[in-house]
N, C-alpha and C. Protein backbone atom coordinates (compact mmCIF):
# COMPACT_ATOMS: atom_id res chain seq x y z
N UNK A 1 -7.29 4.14 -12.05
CA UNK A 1 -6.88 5.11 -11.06
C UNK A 1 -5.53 4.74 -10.45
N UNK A 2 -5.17 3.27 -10.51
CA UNK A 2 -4.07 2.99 -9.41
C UNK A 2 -2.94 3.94 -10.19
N UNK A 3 -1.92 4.00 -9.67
CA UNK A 3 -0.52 4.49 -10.18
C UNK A 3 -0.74 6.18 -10.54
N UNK A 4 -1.85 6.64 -10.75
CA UNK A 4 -1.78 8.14 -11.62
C UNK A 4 -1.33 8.83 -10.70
N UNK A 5 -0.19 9.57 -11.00
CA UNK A 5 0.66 10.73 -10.31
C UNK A 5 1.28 10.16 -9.58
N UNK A 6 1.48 9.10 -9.06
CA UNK A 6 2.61 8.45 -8.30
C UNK A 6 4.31 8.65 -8.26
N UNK A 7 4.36 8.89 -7.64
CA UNK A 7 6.14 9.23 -7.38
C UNK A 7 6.51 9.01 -6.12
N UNK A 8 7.58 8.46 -6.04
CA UNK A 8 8.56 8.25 -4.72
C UNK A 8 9.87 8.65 -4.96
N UNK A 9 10.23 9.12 -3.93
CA UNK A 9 11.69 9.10 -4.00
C UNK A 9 12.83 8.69 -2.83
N UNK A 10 13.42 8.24 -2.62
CA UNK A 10 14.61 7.65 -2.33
C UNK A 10 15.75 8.17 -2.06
N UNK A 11 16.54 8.85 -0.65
CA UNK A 11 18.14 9.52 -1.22
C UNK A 11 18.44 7.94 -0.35
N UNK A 12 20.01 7.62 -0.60
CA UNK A 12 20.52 6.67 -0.33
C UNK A 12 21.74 6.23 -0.54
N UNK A 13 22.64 5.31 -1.30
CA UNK A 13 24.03 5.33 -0.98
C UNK A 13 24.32 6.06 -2.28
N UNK A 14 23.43 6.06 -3.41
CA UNK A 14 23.78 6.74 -4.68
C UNK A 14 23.17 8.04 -4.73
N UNK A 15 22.47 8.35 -5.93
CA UNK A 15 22.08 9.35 -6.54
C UNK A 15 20.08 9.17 -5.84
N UNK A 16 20.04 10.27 -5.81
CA UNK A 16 18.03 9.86 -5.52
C UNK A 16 17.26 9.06 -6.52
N UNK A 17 16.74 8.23 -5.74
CA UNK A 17 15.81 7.23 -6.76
C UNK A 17 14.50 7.80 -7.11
N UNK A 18 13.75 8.21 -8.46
CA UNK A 18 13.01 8.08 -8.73
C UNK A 18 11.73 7.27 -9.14
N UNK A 19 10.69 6.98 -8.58
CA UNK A 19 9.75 5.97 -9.15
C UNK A 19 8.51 6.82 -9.68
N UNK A 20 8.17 6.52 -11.00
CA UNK A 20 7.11 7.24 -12.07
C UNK A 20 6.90 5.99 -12.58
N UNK A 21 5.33 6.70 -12.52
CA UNK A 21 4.49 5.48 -13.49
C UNK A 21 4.91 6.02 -15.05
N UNK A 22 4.89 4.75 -16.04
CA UNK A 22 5.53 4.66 -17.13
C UNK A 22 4.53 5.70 -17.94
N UNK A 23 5.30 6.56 -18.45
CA UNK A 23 4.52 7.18 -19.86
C UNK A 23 4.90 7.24 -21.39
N UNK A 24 4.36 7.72 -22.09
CA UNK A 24 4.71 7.42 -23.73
C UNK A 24 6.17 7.89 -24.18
N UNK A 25 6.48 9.02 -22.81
CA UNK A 25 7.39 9.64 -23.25
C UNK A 25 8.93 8.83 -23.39
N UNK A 26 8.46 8.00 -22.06
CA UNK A 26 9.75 7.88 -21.78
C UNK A 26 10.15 5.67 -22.21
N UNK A 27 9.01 5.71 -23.03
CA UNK A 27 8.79 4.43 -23.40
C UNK A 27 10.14 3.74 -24.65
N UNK A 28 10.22 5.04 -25.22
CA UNK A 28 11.37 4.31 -26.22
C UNK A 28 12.73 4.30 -25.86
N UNK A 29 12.71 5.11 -24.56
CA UNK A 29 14.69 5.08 -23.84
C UNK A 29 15.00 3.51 -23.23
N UNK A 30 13.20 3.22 -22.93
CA UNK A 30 13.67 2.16 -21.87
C UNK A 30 13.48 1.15 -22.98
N UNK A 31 12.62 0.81 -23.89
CA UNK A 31 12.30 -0.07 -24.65
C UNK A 31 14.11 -0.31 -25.44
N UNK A 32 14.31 1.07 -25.87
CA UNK A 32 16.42 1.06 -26.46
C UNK A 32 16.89 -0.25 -25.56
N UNK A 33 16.89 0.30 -24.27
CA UNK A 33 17.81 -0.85 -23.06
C UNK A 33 17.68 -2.32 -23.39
N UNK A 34 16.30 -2.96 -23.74
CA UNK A 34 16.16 -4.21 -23.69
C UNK A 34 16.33 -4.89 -25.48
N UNK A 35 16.70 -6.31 -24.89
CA UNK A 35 17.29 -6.56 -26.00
C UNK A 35 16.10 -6.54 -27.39
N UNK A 36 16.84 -6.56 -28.41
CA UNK A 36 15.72 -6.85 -30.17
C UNK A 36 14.44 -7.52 -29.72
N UNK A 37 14.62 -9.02 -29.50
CA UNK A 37 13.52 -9.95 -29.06
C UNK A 37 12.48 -9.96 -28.10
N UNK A 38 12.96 -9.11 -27.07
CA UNK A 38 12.71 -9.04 -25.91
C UNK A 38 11.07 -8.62 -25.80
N UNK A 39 10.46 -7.33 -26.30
CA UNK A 39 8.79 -6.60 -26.45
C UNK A 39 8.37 -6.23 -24.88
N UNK A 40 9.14 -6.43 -23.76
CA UNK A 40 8.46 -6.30 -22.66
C UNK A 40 7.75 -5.71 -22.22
N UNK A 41 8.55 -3.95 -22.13
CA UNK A 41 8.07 -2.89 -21.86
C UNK A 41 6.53 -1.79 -22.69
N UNK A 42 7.00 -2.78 -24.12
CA UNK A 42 5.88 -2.12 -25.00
C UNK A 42 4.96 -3.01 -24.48
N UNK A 43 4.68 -4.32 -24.52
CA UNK A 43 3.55 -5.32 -24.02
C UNK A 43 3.13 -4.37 -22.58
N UNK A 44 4.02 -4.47 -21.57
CA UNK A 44 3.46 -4.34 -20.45
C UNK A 44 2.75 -2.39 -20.08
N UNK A 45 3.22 -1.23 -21.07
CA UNK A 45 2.73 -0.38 -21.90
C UNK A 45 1.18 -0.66 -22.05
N UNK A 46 1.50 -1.16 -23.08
CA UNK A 46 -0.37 -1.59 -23.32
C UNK A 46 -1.26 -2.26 -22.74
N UNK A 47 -0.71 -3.04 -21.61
CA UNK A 47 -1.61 -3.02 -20.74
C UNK A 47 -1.92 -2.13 -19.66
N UNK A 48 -1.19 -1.66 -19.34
CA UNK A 48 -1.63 -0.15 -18.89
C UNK A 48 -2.44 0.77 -19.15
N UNK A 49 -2.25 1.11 -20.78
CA UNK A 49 -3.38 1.59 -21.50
C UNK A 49 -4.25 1.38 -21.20
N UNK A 50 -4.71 -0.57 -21.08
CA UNK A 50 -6.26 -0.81 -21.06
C UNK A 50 -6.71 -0.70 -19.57
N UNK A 51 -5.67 -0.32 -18.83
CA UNK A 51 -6.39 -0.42 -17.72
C UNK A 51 -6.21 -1.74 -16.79
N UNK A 52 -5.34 -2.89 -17.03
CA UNK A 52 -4.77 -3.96 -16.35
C UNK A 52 -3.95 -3.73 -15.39
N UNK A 53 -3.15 -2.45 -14.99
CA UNK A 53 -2.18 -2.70 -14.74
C UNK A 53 -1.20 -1.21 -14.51
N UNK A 54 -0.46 -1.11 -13.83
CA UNK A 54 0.30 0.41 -13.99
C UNK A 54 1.86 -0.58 -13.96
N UNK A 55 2.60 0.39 -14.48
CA UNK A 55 3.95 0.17 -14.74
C UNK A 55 5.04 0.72 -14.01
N UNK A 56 5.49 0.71 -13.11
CA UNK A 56 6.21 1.57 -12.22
C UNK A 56 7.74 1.56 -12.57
N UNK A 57 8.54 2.90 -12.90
CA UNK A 57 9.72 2.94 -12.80
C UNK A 57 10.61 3.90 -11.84
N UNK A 58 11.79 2.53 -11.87
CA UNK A 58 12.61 3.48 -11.15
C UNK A 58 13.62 4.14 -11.87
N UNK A 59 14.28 5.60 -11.54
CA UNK A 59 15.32 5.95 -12.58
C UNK A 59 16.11 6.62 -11.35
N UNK A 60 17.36 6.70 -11.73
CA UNK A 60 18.80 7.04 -11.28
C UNK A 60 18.95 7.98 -12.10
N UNK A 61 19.61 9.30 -11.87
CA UNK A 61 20.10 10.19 -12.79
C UNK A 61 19.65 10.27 -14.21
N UNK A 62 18.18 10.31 -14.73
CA UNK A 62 18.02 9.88 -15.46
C UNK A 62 17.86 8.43 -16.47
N UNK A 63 18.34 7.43 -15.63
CA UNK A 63 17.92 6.42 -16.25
C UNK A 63 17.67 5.37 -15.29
N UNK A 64 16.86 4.51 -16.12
CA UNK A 64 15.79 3.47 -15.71
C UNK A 64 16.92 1.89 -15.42
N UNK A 65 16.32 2.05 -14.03
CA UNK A 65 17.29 1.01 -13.09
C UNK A 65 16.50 0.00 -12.79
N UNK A 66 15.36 0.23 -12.43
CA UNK A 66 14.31 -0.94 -12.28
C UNK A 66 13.30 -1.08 -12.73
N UNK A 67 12.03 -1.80 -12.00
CA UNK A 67 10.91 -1.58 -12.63
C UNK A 67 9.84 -2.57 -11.70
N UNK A 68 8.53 -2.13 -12.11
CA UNK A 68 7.40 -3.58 -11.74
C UNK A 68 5.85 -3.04 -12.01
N UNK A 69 5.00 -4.13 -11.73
CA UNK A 69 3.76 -3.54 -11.96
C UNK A 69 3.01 -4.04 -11.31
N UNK A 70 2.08 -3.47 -10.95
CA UNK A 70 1.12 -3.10 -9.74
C UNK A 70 -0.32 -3.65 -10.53
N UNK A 71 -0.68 -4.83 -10.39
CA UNK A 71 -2.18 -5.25 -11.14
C UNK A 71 -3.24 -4.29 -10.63
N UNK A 72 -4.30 -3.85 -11.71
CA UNK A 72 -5.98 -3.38 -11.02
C UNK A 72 -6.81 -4.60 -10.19
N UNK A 73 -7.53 -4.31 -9.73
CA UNK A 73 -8.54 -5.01 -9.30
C UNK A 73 -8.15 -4.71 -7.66
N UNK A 74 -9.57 -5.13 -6.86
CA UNK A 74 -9.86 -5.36 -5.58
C UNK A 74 -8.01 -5.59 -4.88
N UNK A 75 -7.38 -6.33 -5.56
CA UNK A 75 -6.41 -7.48 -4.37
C UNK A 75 -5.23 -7.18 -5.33
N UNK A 76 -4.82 -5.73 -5.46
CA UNK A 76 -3.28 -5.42 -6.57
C UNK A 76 -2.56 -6.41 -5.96
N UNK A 77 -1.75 -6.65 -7.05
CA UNK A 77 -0.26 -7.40 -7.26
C UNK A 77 0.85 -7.02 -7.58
N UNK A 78 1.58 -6.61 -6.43
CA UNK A 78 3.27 -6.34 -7.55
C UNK A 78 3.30 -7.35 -7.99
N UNK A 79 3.63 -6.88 -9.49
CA UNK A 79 4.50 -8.16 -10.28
C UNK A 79 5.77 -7.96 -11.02
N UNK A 80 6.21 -8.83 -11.24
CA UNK A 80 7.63 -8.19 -12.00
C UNK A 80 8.41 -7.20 -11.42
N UNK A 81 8.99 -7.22 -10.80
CA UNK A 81 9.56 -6.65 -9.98
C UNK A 81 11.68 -6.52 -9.90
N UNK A 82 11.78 -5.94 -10.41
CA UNK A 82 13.52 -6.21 -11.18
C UNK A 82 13.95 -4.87 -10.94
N UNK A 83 15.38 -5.08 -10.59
CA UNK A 83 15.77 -4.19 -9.73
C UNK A 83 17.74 -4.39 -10.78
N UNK A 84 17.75 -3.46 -11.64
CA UNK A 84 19.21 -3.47 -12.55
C UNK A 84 20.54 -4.02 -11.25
N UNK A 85 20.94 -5.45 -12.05
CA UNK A 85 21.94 -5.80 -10.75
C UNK A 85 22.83 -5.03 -10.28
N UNK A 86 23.59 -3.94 -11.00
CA UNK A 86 24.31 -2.78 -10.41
C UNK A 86 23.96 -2.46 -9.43
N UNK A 87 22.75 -1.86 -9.30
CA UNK A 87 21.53 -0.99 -7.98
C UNK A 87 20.91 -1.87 -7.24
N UNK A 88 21.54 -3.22 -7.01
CA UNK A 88 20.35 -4.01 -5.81
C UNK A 88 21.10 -3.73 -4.70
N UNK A 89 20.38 -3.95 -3.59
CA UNK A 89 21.27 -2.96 -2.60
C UNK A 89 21.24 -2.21 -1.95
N UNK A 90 20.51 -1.08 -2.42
CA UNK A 90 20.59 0.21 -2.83
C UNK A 90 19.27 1.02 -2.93
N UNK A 91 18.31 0.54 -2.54
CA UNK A 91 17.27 1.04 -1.52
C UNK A 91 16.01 1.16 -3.42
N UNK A 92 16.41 1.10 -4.23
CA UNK A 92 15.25 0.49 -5.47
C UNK A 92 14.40 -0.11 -5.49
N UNK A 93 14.62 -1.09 -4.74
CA UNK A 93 13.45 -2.22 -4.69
C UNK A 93 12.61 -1.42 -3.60
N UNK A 94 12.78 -0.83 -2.54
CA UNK A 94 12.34 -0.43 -1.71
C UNK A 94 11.61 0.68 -2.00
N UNK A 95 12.17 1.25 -2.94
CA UNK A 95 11.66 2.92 -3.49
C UNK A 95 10.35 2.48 -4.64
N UNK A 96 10.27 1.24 -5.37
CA UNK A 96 9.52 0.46 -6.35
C UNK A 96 8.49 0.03 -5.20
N UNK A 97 8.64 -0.45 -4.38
CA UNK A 97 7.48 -1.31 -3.26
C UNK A 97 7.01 -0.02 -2.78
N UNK A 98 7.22 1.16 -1.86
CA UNK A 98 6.36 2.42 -1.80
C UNK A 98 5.64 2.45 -2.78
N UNK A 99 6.41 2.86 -3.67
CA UNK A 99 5.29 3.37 -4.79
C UNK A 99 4.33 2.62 -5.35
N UNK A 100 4.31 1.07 -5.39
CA UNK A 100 3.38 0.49 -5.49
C UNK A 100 2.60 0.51 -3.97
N UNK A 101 3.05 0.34 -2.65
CA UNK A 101 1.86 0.39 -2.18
C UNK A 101 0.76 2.05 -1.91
N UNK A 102 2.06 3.13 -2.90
CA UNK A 102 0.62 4.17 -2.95
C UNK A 102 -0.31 3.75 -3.64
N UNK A 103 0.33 3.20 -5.14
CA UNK A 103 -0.32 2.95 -5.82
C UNK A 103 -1.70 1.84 -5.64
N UNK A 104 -1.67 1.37 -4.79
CA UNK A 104 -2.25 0.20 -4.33
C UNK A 104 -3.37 0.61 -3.16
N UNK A 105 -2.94 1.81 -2.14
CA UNK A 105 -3.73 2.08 -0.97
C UNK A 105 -5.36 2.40 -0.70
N UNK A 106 -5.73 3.08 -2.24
CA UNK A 106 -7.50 2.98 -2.29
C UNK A 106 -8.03 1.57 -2.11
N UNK A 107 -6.86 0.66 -2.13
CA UNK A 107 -7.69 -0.60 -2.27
C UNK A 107 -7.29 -1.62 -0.90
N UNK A 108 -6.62 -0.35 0.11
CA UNK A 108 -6.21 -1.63 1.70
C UNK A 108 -5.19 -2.27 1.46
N UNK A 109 -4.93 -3.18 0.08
CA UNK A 109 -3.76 -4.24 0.75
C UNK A 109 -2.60 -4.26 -0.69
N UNK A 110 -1.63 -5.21 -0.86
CA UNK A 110 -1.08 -5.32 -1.66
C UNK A 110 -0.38 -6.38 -1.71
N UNK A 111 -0.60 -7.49 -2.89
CA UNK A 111 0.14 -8.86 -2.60
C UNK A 111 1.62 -8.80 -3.76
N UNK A 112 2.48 -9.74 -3.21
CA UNK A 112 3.88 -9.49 -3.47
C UNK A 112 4.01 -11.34 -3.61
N UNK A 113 4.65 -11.85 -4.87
CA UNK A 113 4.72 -13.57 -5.00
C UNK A 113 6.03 -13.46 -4.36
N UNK A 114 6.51 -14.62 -4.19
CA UNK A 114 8.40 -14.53 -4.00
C UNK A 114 8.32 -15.88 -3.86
N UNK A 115 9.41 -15.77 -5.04
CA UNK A 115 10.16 -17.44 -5.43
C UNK A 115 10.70 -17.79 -3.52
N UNK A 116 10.44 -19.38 -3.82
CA UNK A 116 10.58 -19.94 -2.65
C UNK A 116 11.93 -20.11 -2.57
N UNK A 117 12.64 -20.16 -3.43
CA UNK A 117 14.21 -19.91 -3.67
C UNK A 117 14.83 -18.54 -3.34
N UNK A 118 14.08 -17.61 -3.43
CA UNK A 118 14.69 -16.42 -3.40
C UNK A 118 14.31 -15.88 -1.97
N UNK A 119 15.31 -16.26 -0.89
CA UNK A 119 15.13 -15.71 0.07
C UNK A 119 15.90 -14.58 0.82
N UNK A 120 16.16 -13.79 0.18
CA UNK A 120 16.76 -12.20 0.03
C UNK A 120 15.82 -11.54 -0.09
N UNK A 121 14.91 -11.43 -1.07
CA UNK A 121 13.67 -11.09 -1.53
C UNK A 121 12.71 -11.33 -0.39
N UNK A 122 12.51 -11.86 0.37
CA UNK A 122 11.43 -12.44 1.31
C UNK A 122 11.87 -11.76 2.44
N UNK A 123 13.03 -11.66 2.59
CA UNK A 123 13.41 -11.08 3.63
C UNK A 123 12.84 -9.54 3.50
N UNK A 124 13.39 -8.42 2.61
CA UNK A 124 13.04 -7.27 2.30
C UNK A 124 11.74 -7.00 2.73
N UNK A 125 10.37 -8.23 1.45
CA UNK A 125 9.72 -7.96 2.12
C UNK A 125 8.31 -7.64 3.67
N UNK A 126 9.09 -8.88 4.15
CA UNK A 126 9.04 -8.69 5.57
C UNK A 126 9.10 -8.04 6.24
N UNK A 127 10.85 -7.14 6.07
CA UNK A 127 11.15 -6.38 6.80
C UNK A 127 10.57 -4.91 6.81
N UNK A 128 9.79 -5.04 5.59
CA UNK A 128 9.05 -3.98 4.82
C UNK A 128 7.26 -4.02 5.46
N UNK A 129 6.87 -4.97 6.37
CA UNK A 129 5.36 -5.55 6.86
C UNK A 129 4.89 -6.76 5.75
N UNK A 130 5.18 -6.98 5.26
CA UNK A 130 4.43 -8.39 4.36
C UNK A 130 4.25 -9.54 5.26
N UNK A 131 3.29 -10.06 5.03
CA UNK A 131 2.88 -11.21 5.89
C UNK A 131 2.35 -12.47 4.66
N UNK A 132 3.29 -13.62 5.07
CA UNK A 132 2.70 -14.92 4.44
C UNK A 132 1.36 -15.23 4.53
N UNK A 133 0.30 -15.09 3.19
CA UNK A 133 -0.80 -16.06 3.26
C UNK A 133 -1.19 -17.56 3.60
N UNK A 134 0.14 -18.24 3.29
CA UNK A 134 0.43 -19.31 2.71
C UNK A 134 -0.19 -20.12 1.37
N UNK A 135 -0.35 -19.15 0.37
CA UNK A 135 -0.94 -19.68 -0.96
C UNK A 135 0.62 -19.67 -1.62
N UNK A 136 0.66 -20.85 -1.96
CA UNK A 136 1.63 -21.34 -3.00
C UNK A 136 1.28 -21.73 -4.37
N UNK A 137 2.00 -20.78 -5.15
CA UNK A 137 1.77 -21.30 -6.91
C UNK A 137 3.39 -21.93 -7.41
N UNK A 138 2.76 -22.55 -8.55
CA UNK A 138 3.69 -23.27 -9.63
C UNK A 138 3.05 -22.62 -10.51
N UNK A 139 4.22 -22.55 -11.36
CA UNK A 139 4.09 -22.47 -12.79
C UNK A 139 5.30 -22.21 -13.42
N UNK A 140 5.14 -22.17 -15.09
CA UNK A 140 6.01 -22.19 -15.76
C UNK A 140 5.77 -20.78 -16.64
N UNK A 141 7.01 -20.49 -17.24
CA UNK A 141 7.03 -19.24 -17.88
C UNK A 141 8.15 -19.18 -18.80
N UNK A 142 7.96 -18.61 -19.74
CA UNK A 142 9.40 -18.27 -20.95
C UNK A 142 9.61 -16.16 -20.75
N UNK A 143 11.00 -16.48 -20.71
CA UNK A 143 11.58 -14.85 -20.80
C UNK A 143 12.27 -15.00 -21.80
N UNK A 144 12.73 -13.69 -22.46
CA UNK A 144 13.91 -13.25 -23.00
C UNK A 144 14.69 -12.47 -22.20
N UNK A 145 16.26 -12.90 -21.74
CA UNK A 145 16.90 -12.60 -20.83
C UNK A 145 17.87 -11.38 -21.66
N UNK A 146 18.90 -11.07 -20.69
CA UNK A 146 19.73 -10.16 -21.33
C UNK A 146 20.79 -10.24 -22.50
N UNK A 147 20.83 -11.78 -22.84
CA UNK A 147 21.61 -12.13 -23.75
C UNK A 147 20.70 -12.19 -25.08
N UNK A 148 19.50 -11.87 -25.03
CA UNK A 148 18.51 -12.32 -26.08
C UNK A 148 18.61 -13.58 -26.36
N UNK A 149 18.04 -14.45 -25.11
CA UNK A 149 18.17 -16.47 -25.43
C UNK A 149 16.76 -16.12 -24.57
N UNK A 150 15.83 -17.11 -25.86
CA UNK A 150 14.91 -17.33 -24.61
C UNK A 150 14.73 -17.94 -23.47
N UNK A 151 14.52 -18.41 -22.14
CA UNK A 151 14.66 -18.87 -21.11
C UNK A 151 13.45 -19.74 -20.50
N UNK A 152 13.23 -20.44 -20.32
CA UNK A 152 12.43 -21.22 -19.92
C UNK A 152 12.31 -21.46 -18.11
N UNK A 153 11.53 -21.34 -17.23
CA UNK A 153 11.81 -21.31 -15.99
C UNK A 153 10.36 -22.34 -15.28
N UNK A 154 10.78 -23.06 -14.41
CA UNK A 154 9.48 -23.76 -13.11
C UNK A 154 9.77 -23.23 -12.06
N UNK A 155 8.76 -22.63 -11.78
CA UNK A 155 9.22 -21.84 -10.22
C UNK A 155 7.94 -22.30 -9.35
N UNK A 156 8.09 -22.20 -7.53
CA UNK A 156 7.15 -22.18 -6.86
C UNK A 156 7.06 -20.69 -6.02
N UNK A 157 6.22 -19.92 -5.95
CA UNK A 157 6.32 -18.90 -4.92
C UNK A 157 4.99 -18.40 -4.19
N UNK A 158 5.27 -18.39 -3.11
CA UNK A 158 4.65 -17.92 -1.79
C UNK A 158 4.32 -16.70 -1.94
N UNK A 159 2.66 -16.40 -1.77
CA UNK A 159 2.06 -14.87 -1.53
C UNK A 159 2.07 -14.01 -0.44
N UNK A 160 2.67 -13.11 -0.11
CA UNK A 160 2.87 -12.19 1.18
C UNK A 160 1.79 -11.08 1.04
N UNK A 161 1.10 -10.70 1.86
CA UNK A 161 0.25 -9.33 1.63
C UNK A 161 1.02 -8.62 2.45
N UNK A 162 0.34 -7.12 2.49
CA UNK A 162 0.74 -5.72 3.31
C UNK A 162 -0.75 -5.19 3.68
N UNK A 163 -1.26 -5.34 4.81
CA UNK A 163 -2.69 -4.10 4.59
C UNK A 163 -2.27 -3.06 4.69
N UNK A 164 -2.79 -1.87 3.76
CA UNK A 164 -2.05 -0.49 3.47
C UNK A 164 -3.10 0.54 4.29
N UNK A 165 -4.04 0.45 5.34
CA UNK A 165 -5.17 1.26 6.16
C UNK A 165 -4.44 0.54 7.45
């Protein structure tokens, strides 16, 4: 149920931001954008399908500027959460966090990680109601970045909720 029919929109210093949950249609414009190696959008696609997960995008005049996804269960999770560096700024991330917490509101709350490094990000969402749990994770992870190199990363980040009632 989370994400179905979801839309936000955004006017702001650019063009109006759109946020739509991902569909088949519009799966191979965005899948074009990312590099050969990369599989993101199709992976994170199919989990949607099964029901893990909704996919939220944002688009500008037609095209896809950001993105993230909103886990199922009791205690959703934005995750992934990327915002095209052109458009940070620029009220995306903000127009992506609505729409996940519609997407999120049958269920009260919505948790958000944020690198303990990234405190731009923490700020937003604060300023947005998020409140520190204080649960801290580690872990490690491999991406394929925009150069098509895979990337290797150790990060620590701090869980913020929102109650959405």
């Amino acid at each position: 149920r989370a994400g179905r029919g979801i839309e936000s929109r955004r006017e702001g210093l650019m063009s109006e931001v759109v946020v739509r949950r991902l569909d088949e249609a519009s799966l191979a414009s965005i899948e074009a954008r990312e590099p050969p190696t990369r599989d993101y959008v199709r992976s994170a696609y199919t989990e949607q399908v099964r029901g893990a997960l909704s996919v939220l995008v944002a688009w500008v005049d037609g095209v896809p500027v950001g993105s993230g996804e909103v886990t199922a269960g009791p205690r959703p999770e934005l995750r992934n959460l990327r915002v095209d560096a052109r458009y940070r700024g620029q009220g995306v991330g903000t127009a992506i966090i609505a729409a996940s917490e519609a997407a999120a509101e049958d269920r009260g709350v919505l948790r958000i990680g944020v690198a303990v490094d990234n405190p731009s990000a923490r700020r937003l969402y604060e300023r947005l109601g998020y409140v520190a749990t204080g649960e801290v994770e580690e872990y490690e992870y491999t991406y394929v970045d925009d150069d098509d190199r895979e990337v290797s990363e150790r990060e620590s980040s701090e869980y913020l909720e929102k109650l959405l009632r």
